[in-house]
Protein backbone atom coordinates (compact mmCIF):
# COMPACT_ATOMS: atom_id res chain seq x y z
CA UNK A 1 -31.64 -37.57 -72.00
CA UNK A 2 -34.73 -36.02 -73.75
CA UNK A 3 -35.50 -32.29 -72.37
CA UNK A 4 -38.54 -30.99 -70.24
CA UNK A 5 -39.99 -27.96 -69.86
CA UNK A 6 -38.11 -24.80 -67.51
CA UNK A 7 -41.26 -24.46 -64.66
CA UNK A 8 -40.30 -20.43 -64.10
CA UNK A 9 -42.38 -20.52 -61.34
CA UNK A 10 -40.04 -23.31 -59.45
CA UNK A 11 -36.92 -21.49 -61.06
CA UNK A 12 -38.63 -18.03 -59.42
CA UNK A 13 -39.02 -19.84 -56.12
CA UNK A 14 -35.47 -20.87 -55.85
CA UNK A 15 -34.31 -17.37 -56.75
CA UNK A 16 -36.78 -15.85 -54.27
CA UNK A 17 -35.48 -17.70 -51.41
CA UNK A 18 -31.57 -17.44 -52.94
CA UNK A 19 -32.59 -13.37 -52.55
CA UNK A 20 -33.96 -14.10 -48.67
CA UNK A 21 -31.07 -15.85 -47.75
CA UNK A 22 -28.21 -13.44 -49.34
CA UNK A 23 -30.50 -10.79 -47.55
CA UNK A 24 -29.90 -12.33 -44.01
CA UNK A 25 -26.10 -13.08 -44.88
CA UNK A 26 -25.78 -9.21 -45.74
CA UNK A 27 -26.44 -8.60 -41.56
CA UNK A 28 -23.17 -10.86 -40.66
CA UNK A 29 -21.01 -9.23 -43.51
CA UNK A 30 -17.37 -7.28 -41.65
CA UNK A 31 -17.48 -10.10 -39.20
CA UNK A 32 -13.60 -10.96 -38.77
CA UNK A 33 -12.74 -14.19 -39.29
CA UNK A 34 -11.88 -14.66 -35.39
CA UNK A 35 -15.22 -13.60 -34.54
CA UNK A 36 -16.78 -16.46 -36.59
CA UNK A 37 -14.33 -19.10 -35.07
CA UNK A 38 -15.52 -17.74 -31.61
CA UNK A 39 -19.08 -16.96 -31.94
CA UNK A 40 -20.29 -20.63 -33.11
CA UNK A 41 -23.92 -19.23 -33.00
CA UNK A 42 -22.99 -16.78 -35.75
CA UNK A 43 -20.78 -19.53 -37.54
CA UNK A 44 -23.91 -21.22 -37.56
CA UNK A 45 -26.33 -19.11 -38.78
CA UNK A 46 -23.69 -18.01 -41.85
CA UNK A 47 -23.21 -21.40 -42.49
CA UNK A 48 -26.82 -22.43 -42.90
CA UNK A 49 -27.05 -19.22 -45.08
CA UNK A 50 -24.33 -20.24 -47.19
CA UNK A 51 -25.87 -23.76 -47.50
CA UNK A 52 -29.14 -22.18 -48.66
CA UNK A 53 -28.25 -20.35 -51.41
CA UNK A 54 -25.39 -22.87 -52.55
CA UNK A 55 -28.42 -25.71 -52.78
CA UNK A 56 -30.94 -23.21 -53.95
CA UNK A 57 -28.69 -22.31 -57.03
CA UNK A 58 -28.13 -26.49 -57.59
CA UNK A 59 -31.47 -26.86 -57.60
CA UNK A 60 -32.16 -23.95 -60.34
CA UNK A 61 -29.12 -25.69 -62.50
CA UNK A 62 -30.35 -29.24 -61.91
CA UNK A 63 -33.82 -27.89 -63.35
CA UNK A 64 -32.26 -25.99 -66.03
CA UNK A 65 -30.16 -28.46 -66.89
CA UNK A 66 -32.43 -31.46 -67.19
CA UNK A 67 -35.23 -29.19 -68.75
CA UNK A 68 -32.87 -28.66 -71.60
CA UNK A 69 -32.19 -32.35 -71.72
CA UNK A 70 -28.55 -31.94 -70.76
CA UNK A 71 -27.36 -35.21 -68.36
CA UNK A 72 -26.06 -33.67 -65.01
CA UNK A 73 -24.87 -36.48 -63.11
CA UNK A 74 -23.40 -34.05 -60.03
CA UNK A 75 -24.01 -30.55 -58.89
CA UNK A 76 -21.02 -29.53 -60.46
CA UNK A 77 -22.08 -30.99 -63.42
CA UNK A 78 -25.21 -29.32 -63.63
CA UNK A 79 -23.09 -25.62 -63.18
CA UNK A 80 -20.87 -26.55 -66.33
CA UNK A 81 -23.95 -27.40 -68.37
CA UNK A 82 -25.55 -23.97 -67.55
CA UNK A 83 -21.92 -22.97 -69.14
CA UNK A 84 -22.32 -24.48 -72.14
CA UNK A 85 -26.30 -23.72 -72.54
CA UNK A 86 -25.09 -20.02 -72.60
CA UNK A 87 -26.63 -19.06 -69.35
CA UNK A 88 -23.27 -18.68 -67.26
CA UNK A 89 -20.49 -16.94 -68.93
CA UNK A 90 -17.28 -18.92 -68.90
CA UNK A 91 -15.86 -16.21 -66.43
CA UNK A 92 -18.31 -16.60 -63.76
CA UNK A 93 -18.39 -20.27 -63.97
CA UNK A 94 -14.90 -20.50 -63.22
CA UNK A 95 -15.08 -18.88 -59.85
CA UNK A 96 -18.64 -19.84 -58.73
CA UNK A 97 -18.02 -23.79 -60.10
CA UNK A 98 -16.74 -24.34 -56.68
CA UNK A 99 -19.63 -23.70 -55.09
CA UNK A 100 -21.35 -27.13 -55.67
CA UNK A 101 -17.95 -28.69 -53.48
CA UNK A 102 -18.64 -26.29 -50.82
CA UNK A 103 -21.94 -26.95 -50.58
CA UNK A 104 -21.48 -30.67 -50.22
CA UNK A 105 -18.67 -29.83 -47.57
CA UNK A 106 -21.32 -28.41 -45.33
CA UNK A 107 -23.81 -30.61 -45.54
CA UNK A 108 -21.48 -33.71 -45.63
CA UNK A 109 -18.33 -32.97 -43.49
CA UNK A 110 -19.58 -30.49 -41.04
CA UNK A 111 -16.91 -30.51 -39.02
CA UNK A 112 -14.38 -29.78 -41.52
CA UNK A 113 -16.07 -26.97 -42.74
CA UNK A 114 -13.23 -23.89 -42.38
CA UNK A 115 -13.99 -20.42 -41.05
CA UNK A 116 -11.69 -18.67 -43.18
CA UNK A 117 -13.11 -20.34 -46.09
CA UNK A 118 -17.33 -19.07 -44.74
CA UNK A 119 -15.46 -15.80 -44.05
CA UNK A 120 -14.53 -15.05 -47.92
CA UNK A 121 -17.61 -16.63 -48.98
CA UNK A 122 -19.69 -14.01 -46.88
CA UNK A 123 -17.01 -10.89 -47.43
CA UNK A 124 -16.05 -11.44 -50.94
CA UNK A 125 -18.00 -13.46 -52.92
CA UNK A 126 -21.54 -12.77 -51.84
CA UNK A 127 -22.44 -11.14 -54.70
CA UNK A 128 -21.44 -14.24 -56.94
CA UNK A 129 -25.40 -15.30 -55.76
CA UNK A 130 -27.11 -12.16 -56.75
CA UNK A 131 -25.16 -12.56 -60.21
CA UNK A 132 -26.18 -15.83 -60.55
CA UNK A 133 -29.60 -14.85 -60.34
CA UNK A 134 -29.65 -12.12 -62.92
CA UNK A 135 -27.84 -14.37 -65.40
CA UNK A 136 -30.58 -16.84 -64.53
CA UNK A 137 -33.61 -14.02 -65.12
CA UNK A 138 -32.03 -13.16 -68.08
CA UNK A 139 -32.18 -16.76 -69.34
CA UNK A 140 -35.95 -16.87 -68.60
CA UNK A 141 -36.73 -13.63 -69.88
CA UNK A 142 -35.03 -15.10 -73.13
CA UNK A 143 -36.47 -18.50 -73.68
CA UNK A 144 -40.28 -17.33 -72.25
């Protein structure tokens, strides 16, 4: 595959709306786990959260990805190429790699999709966007 050109602009988009949805995610955050198996409005809205950043930071490593010419055939592909490009240290990768499965989990098998499983996403690992996102700015800020 021959590289492209990184559009920062559509890379900036992504992040922006990454940044808007991690905002609204912050307002559920302490919720117990019971309260999102009862509360399906809540479930809901965290899910959809979750889903929005999880396919707005595919979308940024898809673009990345191809720009550089690198052949991404899945999502998780396109995470492990960000890896080797140098944007994502291996560290990170390792935990947030995942991410790609869960997204396709709730878009794909919605009603598999596990509470406990949103629960940690929103508790414990919501930060693993926003450090996406600056290891993604400093990637631009690099190669601009």
């Amino acid at each position: 595959m021959t590289g492209g050109r990184v559009d920062p602009a559509i890379v900036r988009r992504h992040l922006f709306a990454l940044d808007a949805a991690v905002q609204n995610l912050r307002k559920h955050r302490g919720k117990t786990v019971e309260s999102l198996r009862t509360d399906r409005d809540t479930l809901w809205s965290v899910e959809r959260g979750l889903q929005l950043c999880a396919q707005n930071v595919l979308d940024i490593a898809t673009h990345l990805a191809a720009a550089a010419g690198h052949d991404a055939p899945d999502y998780a592909a396109a995470l492990d190429e960000l890896g080797r490009m140098g944007v994502l240290p291996a560290e990170f990768l390792s935990r947030f790699r995942g991410i790609a499965g869960f997204r396709n989990v709730l878009v794909h098998a919605y009603l598999e999709v596990d509470p406990a499983r949103v629960h940690e996403l929103l508790n414990e690992r919501l930060d693993d966007f926003v450090q996406f996102s600056q290891y993604v700015e400093t990637h631009l800020a690099r190669h601009s």
